[in-house]
C-alpha atoms as a PDB file:
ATOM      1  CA  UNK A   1      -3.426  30.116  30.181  1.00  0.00           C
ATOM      2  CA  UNK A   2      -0.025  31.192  31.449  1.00  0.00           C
ATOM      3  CA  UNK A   3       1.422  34.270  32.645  1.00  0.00           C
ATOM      4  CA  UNK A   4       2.352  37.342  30.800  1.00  0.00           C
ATOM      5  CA  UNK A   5       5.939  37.809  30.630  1.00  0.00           C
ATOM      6  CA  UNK A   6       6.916  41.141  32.283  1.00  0.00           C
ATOM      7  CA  UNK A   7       8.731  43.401  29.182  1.00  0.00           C
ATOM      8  CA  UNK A   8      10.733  45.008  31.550  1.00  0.00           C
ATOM      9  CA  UNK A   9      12.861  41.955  32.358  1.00  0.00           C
ATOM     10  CA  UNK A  10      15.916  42.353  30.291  1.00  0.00           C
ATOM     11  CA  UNK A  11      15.482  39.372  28.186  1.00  0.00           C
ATOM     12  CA  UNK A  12      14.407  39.893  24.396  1.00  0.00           C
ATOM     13  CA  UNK A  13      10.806  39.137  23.901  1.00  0.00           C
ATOM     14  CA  UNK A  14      11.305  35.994  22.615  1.00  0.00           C
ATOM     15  CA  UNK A  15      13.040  34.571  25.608  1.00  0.00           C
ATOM     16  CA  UNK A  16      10.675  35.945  27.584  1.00  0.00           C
ATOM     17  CA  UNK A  17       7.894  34.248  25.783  1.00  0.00           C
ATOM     18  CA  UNK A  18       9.802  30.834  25.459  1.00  0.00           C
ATOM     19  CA  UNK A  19      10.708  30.545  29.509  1.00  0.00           C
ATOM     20  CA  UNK A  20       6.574  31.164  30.014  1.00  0.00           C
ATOM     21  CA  UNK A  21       5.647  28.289  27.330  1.00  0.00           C
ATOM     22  CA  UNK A  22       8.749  25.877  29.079  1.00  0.00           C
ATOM     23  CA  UNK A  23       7.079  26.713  32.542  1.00  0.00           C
ATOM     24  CA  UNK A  24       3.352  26.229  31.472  1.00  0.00           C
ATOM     25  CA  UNK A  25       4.885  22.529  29.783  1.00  0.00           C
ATOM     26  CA  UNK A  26       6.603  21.797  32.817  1.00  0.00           C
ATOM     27  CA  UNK A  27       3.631  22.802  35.328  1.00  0.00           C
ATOM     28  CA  UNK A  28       1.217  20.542  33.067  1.00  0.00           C
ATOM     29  CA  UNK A  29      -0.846  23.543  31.917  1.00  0.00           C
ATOM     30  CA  UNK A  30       0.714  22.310  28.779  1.00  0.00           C
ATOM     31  CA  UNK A  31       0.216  18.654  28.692  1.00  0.00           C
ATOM     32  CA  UNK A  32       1.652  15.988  27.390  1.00  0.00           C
ATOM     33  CA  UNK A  33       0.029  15.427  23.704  1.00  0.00           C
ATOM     34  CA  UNK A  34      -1.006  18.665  23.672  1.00  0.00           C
ATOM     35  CA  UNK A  35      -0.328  21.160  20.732  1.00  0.00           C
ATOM     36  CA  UNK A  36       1.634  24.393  21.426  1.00  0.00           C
ATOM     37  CA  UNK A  37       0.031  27.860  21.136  1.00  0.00           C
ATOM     38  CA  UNK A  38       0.352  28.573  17.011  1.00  0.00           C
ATOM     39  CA  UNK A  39       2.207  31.710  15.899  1.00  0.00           C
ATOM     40  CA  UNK A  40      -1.068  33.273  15.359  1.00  0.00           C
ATOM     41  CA  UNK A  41      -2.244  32.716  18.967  1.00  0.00           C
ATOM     42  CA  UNK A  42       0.975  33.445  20.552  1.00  0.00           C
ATOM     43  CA  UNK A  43       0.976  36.971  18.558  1.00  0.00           C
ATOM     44  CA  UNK A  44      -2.470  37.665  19.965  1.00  0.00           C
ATOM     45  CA  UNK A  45      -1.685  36.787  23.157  1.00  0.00           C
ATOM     46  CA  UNK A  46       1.681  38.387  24.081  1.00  0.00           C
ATOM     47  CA  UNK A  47       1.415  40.903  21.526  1.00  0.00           C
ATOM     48  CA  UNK A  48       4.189  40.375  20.093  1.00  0.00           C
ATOM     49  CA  UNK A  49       5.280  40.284  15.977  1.00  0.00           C
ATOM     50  CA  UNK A  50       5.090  36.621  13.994  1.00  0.00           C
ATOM     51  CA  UNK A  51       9.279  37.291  13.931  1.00  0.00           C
ATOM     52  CA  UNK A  52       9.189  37.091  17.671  1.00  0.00           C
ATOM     53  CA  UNK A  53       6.768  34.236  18.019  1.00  0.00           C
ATOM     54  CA  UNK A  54       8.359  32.051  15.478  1.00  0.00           C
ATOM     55  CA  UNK A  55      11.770  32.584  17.454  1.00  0.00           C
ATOM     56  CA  UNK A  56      10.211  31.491  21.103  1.00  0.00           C
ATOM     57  CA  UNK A  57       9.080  28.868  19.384  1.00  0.00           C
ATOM     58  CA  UNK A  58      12.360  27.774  17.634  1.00  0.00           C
ATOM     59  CA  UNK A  59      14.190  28.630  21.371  1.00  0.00           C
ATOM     60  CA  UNK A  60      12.080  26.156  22.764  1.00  0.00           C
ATOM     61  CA  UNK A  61      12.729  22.923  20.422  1.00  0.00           C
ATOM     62  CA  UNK A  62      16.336  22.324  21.678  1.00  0.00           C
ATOM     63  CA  UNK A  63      15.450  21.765  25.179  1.00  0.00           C
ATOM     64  CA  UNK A  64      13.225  19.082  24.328  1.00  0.00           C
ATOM     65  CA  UNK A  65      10.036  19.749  25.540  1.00  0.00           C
ATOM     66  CA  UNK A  66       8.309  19.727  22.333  1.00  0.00           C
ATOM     67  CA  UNK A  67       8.191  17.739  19.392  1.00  0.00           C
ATOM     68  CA  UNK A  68       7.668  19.599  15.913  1.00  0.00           C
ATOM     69  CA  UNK A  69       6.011  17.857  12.830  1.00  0.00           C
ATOM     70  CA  UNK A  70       6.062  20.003   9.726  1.00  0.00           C
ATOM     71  CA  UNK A  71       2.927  21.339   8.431  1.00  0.00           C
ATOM     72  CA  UNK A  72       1.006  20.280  11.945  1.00  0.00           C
ATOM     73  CA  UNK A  73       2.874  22.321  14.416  1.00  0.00           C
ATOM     74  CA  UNK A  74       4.289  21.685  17.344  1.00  0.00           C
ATOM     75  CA  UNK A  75       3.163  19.352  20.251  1.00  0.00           C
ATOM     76  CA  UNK A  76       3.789  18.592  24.077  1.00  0.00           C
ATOM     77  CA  UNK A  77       6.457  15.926  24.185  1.00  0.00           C
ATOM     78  CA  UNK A  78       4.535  12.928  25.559  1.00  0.00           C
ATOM     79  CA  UNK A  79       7.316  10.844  26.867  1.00  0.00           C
ATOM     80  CA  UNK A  80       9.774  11.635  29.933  1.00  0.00           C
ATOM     81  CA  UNK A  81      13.439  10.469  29.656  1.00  0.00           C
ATOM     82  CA  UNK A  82      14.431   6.662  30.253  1.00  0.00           C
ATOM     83  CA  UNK A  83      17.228   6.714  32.953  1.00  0.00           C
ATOM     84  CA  UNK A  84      20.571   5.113  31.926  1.00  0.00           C
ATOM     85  CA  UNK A  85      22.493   3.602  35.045  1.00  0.00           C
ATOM     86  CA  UNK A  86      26.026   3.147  33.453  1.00  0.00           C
ATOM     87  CA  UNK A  87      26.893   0.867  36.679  1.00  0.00           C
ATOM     88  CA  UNK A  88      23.891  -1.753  36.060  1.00  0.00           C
ATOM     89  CA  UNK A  89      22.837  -1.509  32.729  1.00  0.00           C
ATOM     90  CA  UNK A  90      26.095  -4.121  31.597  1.00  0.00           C
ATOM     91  CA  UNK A  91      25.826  -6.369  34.984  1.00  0.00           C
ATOM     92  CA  UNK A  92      26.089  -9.852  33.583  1.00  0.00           C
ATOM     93  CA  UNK A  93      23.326 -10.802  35.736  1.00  0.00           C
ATOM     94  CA  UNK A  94      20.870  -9.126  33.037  1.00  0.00           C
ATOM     95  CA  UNK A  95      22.520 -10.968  30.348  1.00  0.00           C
ATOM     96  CA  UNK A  96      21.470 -14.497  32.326  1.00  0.00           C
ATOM     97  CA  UNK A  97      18.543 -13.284  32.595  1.00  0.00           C
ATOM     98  CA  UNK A  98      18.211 -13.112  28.575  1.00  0.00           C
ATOM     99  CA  UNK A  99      18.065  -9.077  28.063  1.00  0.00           C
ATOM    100  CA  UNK A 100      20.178  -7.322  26.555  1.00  0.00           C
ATOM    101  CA  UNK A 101      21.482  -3.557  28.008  1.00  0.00           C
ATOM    102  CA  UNK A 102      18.698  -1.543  25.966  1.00  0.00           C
ATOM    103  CA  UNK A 103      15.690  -3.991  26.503  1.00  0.00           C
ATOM    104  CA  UNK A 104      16.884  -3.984  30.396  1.00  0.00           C
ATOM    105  CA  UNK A 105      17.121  -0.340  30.886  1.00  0.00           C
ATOM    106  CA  UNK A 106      14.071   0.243  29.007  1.00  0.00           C
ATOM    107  CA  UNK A 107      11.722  -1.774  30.892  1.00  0.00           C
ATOM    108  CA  UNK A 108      13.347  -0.474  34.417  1.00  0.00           C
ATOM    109  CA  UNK A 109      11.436   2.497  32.641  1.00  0.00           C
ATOM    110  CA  UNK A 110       8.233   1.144  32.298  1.00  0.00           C
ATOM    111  CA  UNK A 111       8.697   1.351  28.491  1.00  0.00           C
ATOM    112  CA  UNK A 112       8.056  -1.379  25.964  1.00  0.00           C
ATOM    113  CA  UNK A 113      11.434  -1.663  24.067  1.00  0.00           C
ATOM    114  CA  UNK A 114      11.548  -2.727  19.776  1.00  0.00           C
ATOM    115  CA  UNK A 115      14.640  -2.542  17.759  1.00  0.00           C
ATOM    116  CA  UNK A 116      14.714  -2.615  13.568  1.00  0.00           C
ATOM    117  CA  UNK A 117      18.186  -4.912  12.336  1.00  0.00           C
ATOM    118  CA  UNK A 118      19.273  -2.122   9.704  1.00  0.00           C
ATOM    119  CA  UNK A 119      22.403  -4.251   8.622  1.00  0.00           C
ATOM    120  CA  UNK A 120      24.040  -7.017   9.107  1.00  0.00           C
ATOM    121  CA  UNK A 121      27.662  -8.135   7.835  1.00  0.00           C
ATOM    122  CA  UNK A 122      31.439  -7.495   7.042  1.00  0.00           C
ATOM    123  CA  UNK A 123      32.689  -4.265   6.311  1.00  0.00           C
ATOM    124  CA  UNK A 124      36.251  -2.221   6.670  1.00  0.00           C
ATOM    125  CA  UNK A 125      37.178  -0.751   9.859  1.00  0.00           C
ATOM    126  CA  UNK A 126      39.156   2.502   9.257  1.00  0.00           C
ATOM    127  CA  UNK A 127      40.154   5.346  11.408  1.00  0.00           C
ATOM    128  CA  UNK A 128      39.176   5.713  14.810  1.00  0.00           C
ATOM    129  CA  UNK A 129      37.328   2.309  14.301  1.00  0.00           C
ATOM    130  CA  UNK A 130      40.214   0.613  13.483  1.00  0.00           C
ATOM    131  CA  UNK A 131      42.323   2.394  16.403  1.00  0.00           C
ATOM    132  CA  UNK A 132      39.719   1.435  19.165  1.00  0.00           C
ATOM    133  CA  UNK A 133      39.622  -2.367  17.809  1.00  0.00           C
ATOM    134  CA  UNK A 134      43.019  -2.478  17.755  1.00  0.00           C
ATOM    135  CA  UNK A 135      43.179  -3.830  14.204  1.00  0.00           C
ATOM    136  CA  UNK A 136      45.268  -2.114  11.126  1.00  0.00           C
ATOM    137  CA  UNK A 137      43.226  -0.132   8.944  1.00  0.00           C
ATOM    138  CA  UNK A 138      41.176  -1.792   6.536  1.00  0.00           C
ATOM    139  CA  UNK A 139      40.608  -4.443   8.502  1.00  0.00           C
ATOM    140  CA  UNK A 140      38.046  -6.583   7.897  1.00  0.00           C
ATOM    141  CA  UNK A 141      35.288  -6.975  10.791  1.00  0.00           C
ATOM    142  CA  UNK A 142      31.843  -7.766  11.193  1.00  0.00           C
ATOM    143  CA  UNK A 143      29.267  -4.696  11.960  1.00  0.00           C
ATOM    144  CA  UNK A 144      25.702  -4.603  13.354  1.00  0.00           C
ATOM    145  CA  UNK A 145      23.633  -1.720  13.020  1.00  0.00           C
ATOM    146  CA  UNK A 146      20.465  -1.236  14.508  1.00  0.00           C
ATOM    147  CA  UNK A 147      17.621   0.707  15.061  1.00  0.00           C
ATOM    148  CA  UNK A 148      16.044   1.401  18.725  1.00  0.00           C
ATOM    149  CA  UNK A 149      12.957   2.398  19.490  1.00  0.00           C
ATOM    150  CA  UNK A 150      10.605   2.679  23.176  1.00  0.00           C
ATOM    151  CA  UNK A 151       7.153   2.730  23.375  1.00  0.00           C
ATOM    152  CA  UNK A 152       7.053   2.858  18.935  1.00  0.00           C
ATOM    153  CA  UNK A 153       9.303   5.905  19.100  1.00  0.00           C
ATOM    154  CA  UNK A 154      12.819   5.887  17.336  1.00  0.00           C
ATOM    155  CA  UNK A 155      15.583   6.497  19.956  1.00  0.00           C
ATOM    156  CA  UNK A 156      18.824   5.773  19.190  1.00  0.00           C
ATOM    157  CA  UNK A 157      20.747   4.059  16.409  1.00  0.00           C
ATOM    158  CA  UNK A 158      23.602   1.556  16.809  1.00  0.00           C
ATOM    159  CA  UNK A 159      26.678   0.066  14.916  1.00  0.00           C
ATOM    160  CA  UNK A 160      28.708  -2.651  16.868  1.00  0.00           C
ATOM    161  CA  UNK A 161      31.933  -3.563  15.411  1.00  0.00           C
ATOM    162  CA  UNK A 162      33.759  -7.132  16.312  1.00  0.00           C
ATOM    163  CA  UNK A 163      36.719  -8.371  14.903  1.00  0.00           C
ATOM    164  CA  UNK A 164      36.294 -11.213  12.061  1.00  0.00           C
ATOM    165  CA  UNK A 165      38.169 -13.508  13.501  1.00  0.00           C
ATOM    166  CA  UNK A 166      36.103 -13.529  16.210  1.00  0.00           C
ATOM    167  CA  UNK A 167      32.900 -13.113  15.496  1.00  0.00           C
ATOM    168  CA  UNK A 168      33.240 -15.668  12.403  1.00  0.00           C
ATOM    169  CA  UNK A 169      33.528 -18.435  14.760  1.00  0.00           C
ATOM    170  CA  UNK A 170      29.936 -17.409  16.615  1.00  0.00           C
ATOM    171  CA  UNK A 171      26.971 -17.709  13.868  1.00  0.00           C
ATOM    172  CA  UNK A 172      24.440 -16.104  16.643  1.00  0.00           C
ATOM    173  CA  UNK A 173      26.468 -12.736  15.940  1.00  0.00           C
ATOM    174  CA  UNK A 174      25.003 -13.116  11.986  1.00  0.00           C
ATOM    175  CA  UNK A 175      21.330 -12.973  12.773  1.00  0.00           C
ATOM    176  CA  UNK A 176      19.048 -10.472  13.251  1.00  0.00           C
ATOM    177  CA  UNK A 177      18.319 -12.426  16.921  1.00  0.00           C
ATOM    178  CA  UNK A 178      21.650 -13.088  18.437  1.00  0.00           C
ATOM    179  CA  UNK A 179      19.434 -14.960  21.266  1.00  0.00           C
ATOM    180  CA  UNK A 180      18.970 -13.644  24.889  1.00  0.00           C
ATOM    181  CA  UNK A 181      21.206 -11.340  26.263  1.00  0.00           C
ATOM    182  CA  UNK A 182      22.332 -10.004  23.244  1.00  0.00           C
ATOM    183  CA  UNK A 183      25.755  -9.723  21.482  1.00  0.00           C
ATOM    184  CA  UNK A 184      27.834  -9.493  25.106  1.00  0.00           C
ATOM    185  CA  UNK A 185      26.381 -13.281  26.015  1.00  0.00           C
ATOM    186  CA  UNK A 186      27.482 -14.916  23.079  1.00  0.00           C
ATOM    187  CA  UNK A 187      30.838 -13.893  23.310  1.00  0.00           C
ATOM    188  CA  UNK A 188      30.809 -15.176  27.116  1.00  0.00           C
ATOM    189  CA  UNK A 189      29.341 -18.208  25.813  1.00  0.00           C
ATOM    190  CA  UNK A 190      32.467 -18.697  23.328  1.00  0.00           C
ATOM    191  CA  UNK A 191      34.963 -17.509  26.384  1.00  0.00           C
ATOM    192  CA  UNK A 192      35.351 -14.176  25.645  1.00  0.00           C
ATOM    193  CA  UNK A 193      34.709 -12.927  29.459  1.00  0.00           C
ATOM    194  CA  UNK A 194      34.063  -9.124  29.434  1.00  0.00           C
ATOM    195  CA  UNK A 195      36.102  -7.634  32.092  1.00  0.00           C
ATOM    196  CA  UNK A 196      35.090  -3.610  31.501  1.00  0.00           C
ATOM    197  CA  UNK A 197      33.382  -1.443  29.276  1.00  0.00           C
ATOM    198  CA  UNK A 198      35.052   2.216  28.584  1.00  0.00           C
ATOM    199  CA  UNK A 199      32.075   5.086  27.933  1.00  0.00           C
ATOM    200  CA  UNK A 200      32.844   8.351  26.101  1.00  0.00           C
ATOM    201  CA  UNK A 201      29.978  10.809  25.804  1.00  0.00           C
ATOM    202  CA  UNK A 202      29.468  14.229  23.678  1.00  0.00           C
ATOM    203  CA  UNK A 203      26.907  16.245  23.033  1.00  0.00           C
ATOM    204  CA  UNK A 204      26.358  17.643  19.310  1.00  0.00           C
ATOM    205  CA  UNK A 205      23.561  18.955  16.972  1.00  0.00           C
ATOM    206  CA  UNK A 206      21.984  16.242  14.893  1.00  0.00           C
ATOM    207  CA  UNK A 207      22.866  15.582  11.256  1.00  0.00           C
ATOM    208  CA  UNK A 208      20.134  15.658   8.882  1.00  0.00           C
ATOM    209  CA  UNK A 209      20.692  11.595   8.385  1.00  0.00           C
ATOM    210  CA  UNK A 210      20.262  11.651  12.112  1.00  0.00           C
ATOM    211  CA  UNK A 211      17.152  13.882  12.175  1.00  0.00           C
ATOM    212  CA  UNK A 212      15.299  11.563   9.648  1.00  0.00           C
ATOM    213  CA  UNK A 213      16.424   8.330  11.524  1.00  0.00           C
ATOM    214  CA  UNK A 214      15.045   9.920  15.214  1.00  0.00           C
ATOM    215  CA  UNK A 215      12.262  11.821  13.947  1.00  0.00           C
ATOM    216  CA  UNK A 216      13.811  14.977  15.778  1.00  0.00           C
ATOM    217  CA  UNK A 217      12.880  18.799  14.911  1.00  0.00           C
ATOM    218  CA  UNK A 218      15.702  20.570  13.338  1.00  0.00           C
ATOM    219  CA  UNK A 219      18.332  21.419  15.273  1.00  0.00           C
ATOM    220  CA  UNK A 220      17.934  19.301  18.020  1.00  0.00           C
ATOM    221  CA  UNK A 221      20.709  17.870  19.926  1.00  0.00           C
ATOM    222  CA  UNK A 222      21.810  14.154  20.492  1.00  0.00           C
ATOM    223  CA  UNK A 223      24.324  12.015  22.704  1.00  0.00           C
ATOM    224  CA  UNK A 224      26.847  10.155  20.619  1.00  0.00           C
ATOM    225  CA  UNK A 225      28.486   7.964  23.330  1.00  0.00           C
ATOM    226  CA  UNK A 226      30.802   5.558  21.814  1.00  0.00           C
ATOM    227  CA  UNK A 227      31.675   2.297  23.937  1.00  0.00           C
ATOM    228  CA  UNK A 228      34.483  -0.416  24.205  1.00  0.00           C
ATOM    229  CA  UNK A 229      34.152  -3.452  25.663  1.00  0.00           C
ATOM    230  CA  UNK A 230      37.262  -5.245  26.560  1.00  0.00           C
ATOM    231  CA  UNK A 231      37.463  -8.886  28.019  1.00  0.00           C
ATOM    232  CA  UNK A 232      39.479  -9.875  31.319  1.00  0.00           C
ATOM    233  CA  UNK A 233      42.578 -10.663  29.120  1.00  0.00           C
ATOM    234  CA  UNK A 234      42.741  -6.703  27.659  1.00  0.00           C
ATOM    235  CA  UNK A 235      41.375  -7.365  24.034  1.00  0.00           C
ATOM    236  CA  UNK A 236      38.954  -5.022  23.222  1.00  0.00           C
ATOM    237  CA  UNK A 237      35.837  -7.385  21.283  1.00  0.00           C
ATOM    238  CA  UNK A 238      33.520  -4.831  20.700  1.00  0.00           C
ATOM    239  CA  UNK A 239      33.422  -1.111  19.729  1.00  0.00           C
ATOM    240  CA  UNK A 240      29.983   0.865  19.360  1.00  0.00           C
ATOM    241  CA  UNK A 241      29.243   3.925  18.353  1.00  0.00           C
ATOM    242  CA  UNK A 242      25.454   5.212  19.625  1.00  0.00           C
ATOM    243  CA  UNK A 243      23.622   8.049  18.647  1.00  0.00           C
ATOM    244  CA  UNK A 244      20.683   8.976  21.284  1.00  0.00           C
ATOM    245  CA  UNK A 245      17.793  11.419  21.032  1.00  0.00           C
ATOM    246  CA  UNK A 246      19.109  13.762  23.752  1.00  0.00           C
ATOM    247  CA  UNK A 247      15.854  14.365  25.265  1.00  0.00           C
ATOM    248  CA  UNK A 248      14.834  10.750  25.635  1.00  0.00           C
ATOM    249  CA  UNK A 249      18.014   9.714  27.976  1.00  0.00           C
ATOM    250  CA  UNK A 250      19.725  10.860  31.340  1.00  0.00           C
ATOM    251  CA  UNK A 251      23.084   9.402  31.651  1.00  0.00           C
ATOM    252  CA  UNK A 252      23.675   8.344  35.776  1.00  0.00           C
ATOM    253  CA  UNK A 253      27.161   7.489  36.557  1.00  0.00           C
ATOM    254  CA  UNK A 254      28.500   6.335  39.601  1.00  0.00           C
ATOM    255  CA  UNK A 255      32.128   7.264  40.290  1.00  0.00           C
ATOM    256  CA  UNK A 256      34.176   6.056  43.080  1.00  0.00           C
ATOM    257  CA  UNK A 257      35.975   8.262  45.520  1.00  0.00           C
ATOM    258  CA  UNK A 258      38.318   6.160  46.963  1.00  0.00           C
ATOM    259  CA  UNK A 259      41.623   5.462  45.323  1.00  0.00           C
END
């Protein structure tokens, strides 16, 4: 199964061995599901030390082909990336039709979508919270956190922050269902018209809070994209801060050209 690497390439061994393994996965000699060559095996086959084979190994769970579980190994990655269109996933036109931006995007996947309600309620916005909302620090505001998951598998986690004196006024905001279309159509409903959303994106290694939450191997990477959404009037309503499995997600933006 697989090619030898050549040891003549430059690269150290390790590298050499983790590029074959990436290929085989991405050829589908490797399949989805299917466990990765042990330490053992890949020392037999590429002659190489257990040093070496535990580091092609290790180079190969950031790009996020493999999943690793302890004490089992390490496995195939079974599911390819949903696709995030930043230019549809917010059209109101999905909110009318009852889903929100996550259940939307995840079915355009061919996914089933599930989210957990982690919590529910007031708490202080400080710092860059505060800053984004607009609101002095300490400020009392209502936050939503949740839990998202496709096809059973934990992909990103959630906090939404709206100001008190806004959300206090819309009960839908305080359950665990805010109803179809999610948090964005019930402040439409009760006038607040969103007029744009403002992205940011970074990429970082996960925490270990984060690891546990995503079920990633250690050291892999995430997306924390934090969001605004303002209404046509120029109050911001909403601020979220997201933090995505990296290999689950591409993020497709559309920028215009003109001026």
């Amino acid at each position: 199964m697989g090619t030898t690497p050549s040891r003549d390439s430059g690269q150290p061994r390790y590298l050499q061995i983790a590029e074959d393994l990436a290929q085989q996965i991405r050829e589908g000699v490797l399949k989805p599901g299917e466990k990765v060559p042990s330490e053992s095996e890949l020392m037999a086959r590429y002659s190489v030390s257990q040093g070496t084979a535990r580091k092609a190994v290790a180079e190969l769970r950031p790009t996020g082909l493999i999943d690793t579980l302890h004490g089992k190994g390490s496995f195939v990655k079974s599911q390819p990336p949903v696709r995030r269109k930043s230019s549809d996933r917010f059209r109101r036109s999905h909110r009318r039709a009852g889903k929100a931006a996550y259940i939307a995007e995840t079915e355009q996947a061919g996914k089933t979508p599930g989210v957990t309600v982690l919590y529910i309620g007031p708490t202080d916005a400080v710092g860059e919270i505060a800053e984004r909302l607009g609101v002095p620090d300490g400020t009392k505001v209502l936050a939503r956190r949740r839990l998202y998951f496709s096809n059973g598998t934990p992909t990103e986690e959630a906090t939404s922050y709206l100001p008190w004196d806004i959300a206090k006024d819309i009960p839908e905001l305080f359950a665990e269902n805010p109803g179809g279309g999610g948090i964005y159509a019930r402040l439409e409903d009760n006038g607040h018209i969103l007029g744009q959303f403002t992205e940011t994106v970074r990429a970082r290694l996960a925490t270990k809070a984060e690891i546990g939450a995503l079920t990633l191997s250690p050291g892999a990477p995430v997306i924390h994209l934090t969001r605004s959404a303002e209404t046509e009037q120029g109050r911001v309503v909403e601020v979220c801060d997201t933090i995505m499995a990296a290999d689950q997600f591409v993020l497709d933006y559309r920028i215009p050209a003109g001026d």
